[in-house]
Protein backbone atom coordinates (compact mmCIF):
# COMPACT_ATOMS: atom_id res chain seq x y z
CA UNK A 1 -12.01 25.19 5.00
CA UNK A 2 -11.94 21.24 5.60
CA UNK A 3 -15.12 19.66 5.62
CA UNK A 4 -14.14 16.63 7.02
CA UNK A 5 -11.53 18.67 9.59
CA UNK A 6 -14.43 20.56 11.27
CA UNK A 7 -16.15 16.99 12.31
CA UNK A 8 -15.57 16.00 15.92
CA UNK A 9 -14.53 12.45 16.58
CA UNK A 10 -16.53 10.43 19.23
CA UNK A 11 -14.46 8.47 21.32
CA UNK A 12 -16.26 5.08 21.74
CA UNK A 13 -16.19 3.77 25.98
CA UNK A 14 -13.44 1.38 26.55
CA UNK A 15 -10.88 4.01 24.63
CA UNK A 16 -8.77 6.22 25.98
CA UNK A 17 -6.42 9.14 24.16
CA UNK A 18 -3.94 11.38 25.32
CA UNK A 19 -2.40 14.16 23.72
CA UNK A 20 1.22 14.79 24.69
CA UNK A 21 3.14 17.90 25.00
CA UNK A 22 5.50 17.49 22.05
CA UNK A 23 2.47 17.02 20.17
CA UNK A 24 1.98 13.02 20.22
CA UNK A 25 -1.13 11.47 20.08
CA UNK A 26 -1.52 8.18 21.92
CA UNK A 27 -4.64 5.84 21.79
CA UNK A 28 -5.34 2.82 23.78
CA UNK A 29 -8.15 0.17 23.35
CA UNK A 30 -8.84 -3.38 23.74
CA UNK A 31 -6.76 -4.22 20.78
CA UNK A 32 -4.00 -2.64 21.33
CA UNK A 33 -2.43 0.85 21.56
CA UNK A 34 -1.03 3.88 18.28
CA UNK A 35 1.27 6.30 18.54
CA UNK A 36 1.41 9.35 16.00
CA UNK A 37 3.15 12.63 16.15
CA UNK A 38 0.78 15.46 14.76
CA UNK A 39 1.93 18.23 13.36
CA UNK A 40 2.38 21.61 15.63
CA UNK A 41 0.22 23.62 12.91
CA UNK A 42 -2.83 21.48 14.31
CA UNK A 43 -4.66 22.17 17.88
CA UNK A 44 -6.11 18.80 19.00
CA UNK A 45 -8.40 18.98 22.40
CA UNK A 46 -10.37 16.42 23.93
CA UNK A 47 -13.53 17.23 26.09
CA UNK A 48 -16.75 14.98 26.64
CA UNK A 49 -15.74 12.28 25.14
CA UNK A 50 -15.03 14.14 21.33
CA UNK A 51 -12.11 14.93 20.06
CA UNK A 52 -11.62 18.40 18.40
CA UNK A 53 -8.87 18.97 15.35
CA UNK A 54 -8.64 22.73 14.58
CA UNK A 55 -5.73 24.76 12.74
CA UNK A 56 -3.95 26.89 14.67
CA UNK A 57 -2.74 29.48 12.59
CA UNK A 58 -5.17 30.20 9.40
CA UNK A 59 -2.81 29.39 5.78
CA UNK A 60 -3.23 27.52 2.75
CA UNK A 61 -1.17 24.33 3.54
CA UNK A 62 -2.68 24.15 7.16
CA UNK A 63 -6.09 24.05 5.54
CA UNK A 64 -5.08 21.17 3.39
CA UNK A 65 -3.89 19.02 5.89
CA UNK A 66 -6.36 19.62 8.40
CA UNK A 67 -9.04 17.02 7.26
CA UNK A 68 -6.13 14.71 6.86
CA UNK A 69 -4.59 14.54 10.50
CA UNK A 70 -8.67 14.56 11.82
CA UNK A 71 -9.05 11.16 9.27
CA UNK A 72 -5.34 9.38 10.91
CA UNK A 73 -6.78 10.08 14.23
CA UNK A 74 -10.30 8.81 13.62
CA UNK A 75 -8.26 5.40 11.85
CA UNK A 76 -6.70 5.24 15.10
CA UNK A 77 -9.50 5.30 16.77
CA UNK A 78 -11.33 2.78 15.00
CA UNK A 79 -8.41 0.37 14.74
CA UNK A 80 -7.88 -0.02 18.62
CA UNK A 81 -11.45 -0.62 19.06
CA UNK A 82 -12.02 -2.86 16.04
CA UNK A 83 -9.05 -4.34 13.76
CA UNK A 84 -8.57 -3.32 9.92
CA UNK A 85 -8.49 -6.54 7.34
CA UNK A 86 -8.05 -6.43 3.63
CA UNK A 87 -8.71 -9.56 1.80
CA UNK A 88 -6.63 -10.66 -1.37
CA UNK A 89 -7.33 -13.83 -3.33
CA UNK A 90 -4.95 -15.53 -5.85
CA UNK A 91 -5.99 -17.25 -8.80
CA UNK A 92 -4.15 -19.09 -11.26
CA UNK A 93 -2.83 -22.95 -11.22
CA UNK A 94 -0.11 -23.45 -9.23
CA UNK A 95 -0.46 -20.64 -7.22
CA UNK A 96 -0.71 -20.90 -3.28
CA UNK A 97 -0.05 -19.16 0.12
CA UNK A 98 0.80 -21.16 2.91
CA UNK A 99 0.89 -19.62 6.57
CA UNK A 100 3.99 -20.35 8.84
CA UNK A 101 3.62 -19.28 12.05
CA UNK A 102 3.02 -15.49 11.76
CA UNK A 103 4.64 -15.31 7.92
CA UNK A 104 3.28 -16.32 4.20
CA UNK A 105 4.75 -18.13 2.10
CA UNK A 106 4.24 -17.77 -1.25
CA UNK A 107 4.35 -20.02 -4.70
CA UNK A 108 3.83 -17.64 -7.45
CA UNK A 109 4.98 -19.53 -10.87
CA UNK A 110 8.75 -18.52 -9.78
CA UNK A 111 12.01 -20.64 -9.59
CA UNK A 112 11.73 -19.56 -6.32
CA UNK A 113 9.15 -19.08 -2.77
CA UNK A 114 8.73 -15.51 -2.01
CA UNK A 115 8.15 -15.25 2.30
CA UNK A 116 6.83 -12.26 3.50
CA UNK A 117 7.35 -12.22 7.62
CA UNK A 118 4.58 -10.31 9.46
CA UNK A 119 5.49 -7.30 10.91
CA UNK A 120 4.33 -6.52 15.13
CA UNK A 121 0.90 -6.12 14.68
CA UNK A 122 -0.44 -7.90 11.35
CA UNK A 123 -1.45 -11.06 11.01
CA UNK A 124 -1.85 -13.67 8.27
CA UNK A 125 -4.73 -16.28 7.83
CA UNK A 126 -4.97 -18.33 4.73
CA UNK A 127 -7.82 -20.41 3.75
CA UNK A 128 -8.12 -21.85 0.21
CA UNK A 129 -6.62 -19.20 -1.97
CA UNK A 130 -7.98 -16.11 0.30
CA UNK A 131 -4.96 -14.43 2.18
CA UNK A 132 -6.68 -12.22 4.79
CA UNK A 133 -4.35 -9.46 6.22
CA UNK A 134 -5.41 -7.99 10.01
CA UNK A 135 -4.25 -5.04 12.04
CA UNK A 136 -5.28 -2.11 13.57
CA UNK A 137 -2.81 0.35 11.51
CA UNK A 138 -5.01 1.14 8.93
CA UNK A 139 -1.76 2.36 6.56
CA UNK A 140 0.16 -0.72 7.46
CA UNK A 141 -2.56 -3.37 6.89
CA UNK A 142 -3.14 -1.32 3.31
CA UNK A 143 0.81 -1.43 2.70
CA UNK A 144 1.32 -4.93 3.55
CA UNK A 145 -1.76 -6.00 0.93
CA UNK A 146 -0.44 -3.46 -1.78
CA UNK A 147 3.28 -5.20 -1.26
CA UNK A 148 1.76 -8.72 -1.56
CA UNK A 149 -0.49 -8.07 -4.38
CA UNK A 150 3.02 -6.30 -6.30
CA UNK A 151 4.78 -9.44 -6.61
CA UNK A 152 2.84 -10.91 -9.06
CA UNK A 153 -0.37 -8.32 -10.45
CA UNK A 154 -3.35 -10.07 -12.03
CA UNK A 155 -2.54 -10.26 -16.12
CA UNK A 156 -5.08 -9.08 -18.29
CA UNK A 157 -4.87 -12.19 -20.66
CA UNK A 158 -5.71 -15.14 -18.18
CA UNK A 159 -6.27 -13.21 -15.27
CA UNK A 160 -3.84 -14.58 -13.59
CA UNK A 161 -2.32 -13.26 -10.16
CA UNK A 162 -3.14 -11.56 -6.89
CA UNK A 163 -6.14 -9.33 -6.64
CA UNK A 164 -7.79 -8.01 -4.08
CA UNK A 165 -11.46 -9.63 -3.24
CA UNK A 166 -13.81 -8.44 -5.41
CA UNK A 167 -11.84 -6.53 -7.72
CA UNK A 168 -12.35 -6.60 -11.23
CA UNK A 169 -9.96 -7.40 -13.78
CA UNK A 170 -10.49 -5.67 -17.50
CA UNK A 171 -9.48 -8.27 -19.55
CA UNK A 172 -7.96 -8.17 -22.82
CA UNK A 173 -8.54 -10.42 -26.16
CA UNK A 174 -5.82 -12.63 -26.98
CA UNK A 175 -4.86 -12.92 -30.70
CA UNK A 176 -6.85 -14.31 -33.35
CA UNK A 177 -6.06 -16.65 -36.04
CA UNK A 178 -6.09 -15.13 -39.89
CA UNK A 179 -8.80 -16.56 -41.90
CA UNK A 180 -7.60 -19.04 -44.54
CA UNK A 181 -8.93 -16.34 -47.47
CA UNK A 182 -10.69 -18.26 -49.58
């Protein structure tokens, strides 16, 4: 049994969901709207202003994706009424962001720019060496930061790179000169 499946979700005021017949899920708030197709193993019914996740048919791999699909539509929830952001900050001289438009540009220490363009529904600010990432897809704000932060990871020497705010860096000791033996 899920302990995080059997928890109903509260549906804030200002949201509304629907559940289709093929199984779709579709939430709509004042920051936009998610679609998801749930899987026909899960029962999902709405009444005073909760939503219910249950398993239809008892088995092992219903059980274990239970808490997951009651998490996604929670996330969806909570990203219509308020958006996701994940912060990542660069360090290291010579490195910079720089917003165009909706895209980032990136220096990185390469022969070359890398440009990432924003897909619908993330957006890009940049101030200083801070590259905030916002969204209300939970997964795609997450997978836009983890792609970023990819093309060049912090090194453990210098601690050079792209890290996410706050994280911490183990850093290593570089070599050390022999003694002169005497």
């Amino acid at each position: 049994m899920s302990k995080i499946g059997k928890q109903p979700i509260n549906i804030p005021s200002g949201i509304t969901l629907s559940v289709n017949d093929d199984n779709e899920i579709v939430v709509k708030g004042p920051k936009g709207e998610l679609a998801r197709k749930i899987d026909p193993k899960m029962s999902i019914k709405v009444k005073d202003n909760q939503v219910i996740v249950s398993v239809k048919n008892n088995s092992k791999k219903n059980y274990a994706i239970w808490g997951l699909y009651r998490t996604l539509i929670a996330n969806m929830i909570e990203g219509v009424e308020k958006e996701f952001e994940k912060k990542l900050e660069i360090q290291g001289v010579g490195y910079k962001a720089i917003q165009k438009g909706n895209n980032l540009e990136l220096s990185l220490g390469f022969s070359h720019l890398i440009e990432f363009k924003a897909p619908e529904g993330i957006e890009f600010n940049v101030e200083k060496n801070i590259i905030t990432i916002t969204g209300i897809d939970k997964q795609l704000v997450g997978q836009i930061a983890a792609d970023i932060r990819s093309k060049k990871k912090p090194e453990p020497y210098k601690g050079k790179g792209i890290r996410y705010l706050g994280e911490q860096v183990r850093r290593k000791v570089g070599k050390k000169v022999a003694g002169t033996g005497e």
